[in-house]
C-alpha atoms as a PDB file:
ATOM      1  CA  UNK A   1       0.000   0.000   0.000  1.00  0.00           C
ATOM      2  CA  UNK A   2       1.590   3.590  -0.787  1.00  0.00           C
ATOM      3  CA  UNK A   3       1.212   6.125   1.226  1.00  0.00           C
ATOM      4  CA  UNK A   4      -0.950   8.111  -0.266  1.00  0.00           C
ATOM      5  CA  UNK A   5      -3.485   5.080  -0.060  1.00  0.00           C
ATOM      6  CA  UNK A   6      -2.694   4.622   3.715  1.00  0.00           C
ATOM      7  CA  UNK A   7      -2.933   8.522   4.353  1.00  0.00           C
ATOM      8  CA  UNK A   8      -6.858   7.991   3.542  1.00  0.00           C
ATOM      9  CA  UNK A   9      -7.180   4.820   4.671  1.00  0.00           C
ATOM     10  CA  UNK A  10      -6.028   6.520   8.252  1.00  0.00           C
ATOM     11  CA  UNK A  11      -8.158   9.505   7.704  1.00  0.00           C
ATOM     12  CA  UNK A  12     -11.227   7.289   6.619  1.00  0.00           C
ATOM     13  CA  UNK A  13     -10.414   5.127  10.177  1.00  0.00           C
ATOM     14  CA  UNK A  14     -10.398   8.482  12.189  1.00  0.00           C
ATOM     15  CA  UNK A  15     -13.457   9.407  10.766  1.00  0.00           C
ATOM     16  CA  UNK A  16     -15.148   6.610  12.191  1.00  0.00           C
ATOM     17  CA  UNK A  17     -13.840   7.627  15.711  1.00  0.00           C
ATOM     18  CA  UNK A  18     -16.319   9.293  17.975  1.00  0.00           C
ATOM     19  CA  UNK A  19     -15.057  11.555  20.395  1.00  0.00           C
ATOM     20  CA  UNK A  20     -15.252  11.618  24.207  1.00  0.00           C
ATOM     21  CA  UNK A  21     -15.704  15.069  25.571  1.00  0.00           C
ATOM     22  CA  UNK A  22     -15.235  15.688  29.218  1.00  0.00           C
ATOM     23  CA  UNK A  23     -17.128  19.322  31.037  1.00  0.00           C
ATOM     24  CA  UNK A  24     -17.261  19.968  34.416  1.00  0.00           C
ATOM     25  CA  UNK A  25     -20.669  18.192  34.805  1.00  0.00           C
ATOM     26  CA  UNK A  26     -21.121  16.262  31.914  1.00  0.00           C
ATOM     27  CA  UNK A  27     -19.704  13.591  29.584  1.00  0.00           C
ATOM     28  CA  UNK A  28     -20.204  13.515  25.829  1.00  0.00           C
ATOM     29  CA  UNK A  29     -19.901  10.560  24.289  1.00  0.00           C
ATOM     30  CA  UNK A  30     -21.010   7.767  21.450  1.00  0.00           C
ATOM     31  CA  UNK A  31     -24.379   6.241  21.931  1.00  0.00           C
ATOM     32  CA  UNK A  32     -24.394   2.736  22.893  1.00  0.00           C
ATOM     33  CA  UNK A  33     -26.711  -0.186  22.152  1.00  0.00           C
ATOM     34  CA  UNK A  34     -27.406  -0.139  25.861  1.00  0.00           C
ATOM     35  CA  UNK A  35     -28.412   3.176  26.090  1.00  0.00           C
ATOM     36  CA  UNK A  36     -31.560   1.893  23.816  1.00  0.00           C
ATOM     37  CA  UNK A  37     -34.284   1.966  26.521  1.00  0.00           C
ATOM     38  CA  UNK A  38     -32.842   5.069  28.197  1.00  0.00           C
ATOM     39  CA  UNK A  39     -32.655   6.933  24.499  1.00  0.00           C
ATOM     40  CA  UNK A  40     -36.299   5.422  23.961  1.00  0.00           C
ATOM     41  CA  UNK A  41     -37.991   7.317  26.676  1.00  0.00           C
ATOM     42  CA  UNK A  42     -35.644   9.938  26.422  1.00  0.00           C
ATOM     43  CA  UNK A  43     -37.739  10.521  22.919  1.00  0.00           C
ATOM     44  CA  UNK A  44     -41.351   9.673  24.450  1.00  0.00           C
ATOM     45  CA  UNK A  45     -41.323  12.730  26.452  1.00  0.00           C
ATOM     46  CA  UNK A  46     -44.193  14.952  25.184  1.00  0.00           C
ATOM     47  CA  UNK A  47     -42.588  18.189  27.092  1.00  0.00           C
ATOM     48  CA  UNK A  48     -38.828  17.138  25.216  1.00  0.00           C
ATOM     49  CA  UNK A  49     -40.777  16.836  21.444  1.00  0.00           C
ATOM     50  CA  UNK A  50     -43.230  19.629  21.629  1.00  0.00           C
ATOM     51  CA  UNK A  51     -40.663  22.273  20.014  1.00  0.00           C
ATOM     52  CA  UNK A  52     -38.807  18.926  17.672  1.00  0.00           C
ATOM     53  CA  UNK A  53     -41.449  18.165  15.498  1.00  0.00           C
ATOM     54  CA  UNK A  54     -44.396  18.038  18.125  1.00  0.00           C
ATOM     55  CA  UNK A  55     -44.192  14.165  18.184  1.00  0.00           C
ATOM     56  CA  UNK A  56     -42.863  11.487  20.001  1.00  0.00           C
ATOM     57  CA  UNK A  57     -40.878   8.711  18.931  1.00  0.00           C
ATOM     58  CA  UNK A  58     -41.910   4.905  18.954  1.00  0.00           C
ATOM     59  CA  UNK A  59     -39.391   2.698  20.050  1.00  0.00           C
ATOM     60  CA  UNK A  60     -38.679   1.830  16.286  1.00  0.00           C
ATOM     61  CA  UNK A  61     -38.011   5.461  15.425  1.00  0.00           C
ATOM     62  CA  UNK A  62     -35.677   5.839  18.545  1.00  0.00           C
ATOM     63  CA  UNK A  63     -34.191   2.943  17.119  1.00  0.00           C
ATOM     64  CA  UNK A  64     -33.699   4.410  13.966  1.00  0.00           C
ATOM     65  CA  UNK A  65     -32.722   7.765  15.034  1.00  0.00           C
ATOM     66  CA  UNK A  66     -29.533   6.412  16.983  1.00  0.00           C
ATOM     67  CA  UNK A  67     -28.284   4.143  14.086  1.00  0.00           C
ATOM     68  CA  UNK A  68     -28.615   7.647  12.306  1.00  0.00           C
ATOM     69  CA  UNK A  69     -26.417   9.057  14.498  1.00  0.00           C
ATOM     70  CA  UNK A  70     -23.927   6.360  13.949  1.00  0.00           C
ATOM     71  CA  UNK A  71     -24.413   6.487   9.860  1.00  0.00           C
ATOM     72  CA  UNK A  72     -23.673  10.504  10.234  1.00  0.00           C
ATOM     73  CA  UNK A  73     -20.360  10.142  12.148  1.00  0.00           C
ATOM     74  CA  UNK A  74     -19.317   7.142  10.117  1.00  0.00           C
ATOM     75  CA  UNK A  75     -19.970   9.270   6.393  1.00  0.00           C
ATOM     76  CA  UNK A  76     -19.601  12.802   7.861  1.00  0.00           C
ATOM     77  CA  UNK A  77     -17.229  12.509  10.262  1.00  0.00           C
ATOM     78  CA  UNK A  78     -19.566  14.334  12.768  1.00  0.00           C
ATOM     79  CA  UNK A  79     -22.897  13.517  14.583  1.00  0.00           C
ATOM     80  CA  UNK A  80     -24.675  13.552  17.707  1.00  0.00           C
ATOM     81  CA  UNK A  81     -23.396  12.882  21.247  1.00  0.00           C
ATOM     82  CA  UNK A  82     -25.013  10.935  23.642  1.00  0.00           C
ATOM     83  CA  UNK A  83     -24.734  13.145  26.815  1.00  0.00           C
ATOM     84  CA  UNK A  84     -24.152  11.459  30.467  1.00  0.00           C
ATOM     85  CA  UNK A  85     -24.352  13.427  33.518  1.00  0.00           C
ATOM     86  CA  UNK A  86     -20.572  12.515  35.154  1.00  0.00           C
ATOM     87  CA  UNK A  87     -21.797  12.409  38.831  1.00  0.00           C
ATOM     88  CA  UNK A  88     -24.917  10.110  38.319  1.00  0.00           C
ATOM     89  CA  UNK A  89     -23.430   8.055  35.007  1.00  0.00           C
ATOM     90  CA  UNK A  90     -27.212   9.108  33.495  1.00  0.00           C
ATOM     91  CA  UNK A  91     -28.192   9.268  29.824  1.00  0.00           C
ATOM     92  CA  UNK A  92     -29.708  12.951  29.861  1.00  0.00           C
ATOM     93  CA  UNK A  93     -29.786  13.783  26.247  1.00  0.00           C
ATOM     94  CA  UNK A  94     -28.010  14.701  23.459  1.00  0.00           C
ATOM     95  CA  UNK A  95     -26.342  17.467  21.509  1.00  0.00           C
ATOM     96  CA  UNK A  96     -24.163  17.679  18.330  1.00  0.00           C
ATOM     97  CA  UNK A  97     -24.284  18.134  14.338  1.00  0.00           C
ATOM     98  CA  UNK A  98     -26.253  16.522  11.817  1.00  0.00           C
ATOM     99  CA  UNK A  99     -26.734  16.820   7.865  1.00  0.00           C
ATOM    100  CA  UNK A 100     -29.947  16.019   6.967  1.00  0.00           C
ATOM    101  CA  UNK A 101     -30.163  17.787   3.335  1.00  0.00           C
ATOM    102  CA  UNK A 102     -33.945  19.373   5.265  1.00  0.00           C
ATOM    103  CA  UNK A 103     -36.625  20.862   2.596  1.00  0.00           C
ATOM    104  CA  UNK A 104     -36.230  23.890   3.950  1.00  0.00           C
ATOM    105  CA  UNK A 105     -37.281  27.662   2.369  1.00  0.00           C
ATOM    106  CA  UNK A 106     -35.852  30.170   1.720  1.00  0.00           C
ATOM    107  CA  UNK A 107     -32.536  29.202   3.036  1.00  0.00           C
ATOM    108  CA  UNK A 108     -30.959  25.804   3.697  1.00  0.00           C
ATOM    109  CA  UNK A 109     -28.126  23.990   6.247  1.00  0.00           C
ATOM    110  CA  UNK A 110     -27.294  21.730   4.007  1.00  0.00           C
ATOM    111  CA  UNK A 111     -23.660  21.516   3.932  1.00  0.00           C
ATOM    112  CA  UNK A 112     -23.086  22.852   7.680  1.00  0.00           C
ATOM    113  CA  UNK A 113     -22.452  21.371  10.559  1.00  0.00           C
ATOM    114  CA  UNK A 114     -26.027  21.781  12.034  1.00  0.00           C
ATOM    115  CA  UNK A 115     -26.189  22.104  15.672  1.00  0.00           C
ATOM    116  CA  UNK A 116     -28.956  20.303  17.939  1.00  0.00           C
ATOM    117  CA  UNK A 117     -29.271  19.595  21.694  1.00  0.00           C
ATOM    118  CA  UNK A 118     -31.871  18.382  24.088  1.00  0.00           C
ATOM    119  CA  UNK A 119     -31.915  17.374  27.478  1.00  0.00           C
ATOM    120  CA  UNK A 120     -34.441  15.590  29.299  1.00  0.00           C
ATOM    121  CA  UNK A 121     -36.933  18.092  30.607  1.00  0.00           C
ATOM    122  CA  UNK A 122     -36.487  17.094  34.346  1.00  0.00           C
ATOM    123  CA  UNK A 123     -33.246  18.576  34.200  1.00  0.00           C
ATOM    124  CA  UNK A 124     -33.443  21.476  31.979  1.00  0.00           C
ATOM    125  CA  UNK A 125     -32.908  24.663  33.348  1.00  0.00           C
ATOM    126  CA  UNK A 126     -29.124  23.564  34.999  1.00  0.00           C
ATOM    127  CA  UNK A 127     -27.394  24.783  32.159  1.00  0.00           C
ATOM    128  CA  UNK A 128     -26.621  21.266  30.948  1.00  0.00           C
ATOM    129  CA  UNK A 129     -27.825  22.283  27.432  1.00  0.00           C
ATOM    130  CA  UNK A 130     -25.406  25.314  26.926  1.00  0.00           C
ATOM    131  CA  UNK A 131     -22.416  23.430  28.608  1.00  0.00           C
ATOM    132  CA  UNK A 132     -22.946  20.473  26.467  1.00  0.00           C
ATOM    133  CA  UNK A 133     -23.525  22.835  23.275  1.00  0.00           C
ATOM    134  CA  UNK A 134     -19.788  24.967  24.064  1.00  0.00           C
ATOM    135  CA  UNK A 135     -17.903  21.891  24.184  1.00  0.00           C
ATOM    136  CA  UNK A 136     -19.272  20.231  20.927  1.00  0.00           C
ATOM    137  CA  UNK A 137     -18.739  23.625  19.536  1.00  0.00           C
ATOM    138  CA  UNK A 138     -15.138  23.908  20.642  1.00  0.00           C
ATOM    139  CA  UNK A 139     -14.620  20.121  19.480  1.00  0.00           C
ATOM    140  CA  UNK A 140     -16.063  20.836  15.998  1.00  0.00           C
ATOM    141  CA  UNK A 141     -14.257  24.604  15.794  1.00  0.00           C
ATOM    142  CA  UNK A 142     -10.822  22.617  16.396  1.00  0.00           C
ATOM    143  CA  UNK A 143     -12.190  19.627  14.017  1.00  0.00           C
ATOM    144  CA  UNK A 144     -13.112  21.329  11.058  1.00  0.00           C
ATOM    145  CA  UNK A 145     -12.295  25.043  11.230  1.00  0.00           C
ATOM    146  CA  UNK A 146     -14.008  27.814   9.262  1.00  0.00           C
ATOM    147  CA  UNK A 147     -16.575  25.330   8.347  1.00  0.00           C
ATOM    148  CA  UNK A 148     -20.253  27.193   8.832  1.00  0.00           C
ATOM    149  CA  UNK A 149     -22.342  26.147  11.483  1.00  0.00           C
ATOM    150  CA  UNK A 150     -26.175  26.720  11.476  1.00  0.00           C
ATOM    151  CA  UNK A 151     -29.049  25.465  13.756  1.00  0.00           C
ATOM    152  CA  UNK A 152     -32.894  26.210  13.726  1.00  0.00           C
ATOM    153  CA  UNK A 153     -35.175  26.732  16.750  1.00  0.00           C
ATOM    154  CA  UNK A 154     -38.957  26.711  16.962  1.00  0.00           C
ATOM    155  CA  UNK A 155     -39.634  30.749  17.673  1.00  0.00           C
ATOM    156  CA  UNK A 156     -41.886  29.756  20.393  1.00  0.00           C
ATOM    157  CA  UNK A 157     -38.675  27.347  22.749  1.00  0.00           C
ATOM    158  CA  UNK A 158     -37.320  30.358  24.760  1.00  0.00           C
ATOM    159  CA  UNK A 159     -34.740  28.210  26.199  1.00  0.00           C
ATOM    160  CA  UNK A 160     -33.078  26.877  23.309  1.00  0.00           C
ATOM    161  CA  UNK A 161     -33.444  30.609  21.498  1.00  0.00           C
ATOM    162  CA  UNK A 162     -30.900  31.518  24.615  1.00  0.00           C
ATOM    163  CA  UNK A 163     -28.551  28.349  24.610  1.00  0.00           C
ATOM    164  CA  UNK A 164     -27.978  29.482  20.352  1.00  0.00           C
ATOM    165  CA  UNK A 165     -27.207  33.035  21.659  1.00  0.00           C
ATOM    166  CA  UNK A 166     -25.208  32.103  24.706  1.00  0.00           C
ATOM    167  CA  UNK A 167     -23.189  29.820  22.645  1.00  0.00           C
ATOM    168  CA  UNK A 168     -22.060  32.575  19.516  1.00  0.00           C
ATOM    169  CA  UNK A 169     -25.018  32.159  17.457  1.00  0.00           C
ATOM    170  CA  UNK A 170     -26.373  35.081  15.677  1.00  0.00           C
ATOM    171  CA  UNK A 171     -29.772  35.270  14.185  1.00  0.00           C
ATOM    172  CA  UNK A 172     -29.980  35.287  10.345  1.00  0.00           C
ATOM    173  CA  UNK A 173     -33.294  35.133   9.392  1.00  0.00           C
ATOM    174  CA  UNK A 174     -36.834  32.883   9.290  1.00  0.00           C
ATOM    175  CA  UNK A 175     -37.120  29.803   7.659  1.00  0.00           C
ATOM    176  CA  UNK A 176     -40.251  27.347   7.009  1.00  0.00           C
ATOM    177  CA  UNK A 177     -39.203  23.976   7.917  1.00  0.00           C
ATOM    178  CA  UNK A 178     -42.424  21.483   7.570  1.00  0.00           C
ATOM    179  CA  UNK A 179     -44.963  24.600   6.809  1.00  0.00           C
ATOM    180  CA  UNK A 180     -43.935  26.095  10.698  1.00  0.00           C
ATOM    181  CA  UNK A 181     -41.785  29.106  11.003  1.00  0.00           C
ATOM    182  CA  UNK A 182     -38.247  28.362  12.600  1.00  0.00           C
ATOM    183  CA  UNK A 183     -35.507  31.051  14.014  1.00  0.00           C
ATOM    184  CA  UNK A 184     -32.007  30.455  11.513  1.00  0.00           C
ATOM    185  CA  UNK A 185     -28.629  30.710  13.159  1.00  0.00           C
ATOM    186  CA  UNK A 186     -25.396  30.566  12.290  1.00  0.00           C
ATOM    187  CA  UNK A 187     -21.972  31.087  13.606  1.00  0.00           C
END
């Protein structure tokens, strides 16, 4: 093998390689199988969905949505990270960037690393969501600099309109995402 062919061979292998990310509080990390049950009521909480689409997820969407996750850090080299609390070793949600080529008018994020986070609404409110969101940031700022990040909130989800400002986002406009209005972001 030359080395040109084991130069992306390597880079194709590190690619594949999700990140652990250590905060004061919190611990992001892959998703595991055995997080299943966890990540399935994680996405059956009516108060967690009501701002991401309005609906919860079945256990076969859940299911679905995490090998996602792993599909997106496997082909893109980015994706969501599970998020444990460090003290109680407890699944509490998730943050990162996704890809998802959304029908979205008049502007897109295709192409950008598009931020999400939730946490499970029991704990919201700690400042688990913004602390989560900086270090993903910093990881992906170091990862893949000067690439454009974007995310989109629901006008109405207070909270996460100040996690995208607390975190650098700046507000660039309104975009219709499913026939609803959604804030645009990008930093």
């Amino acid at each position: 093998m030359n080395a040109e062919m084991a130069d992306k061979k390597e880079a194709a292998l590190a690619m594949t390689i999700i990140p652990t990310l250590m905060t004061e509080r919190l611990i992001l990390r892959s998703h595991r199988l055995e997080d299943f049950e966890e990540y399935t009521a994680f996405w059956s909480q009516e108060d967690l969905v009501r701002y991401i689409g309005g609906e919860t997820s079945t256990r076969e969407q859940a299911w679905i949505r995490l090998l996602r996750y792993a599909g997106m850090w496997h082909h893109l080299g980015f994706g969501f990270f599970a998020v444990e609390e460090r003290h109680s070793g407890r699944f509490i949600g998730e943050v990162g960037f996704l890809d998802l080529h959304r029908d979205m008018s008049p502007i897109t994020t295709e192409g950008t690393l598009e931020s999400g986070w939730g946490i499970t609404p029991a704990l919201q409110g700690r400042g688990y969501a913004t602390e989560a969101v900086k270090a993903a940031i910093a990881w992906a700022d170091d990862t893949f600099p000067g690439r454009r990040m974007t995310c989109i909130v629901d006008p109405e989800n207070r909270p996460s309109l100040r996690v995208a400002e607390k975190v650098g986002f700046r507000r660039i406009g309104e975009v219709f995402y499913k026939d609803k209005p959604n804030v645009m972001f990008e930093r």
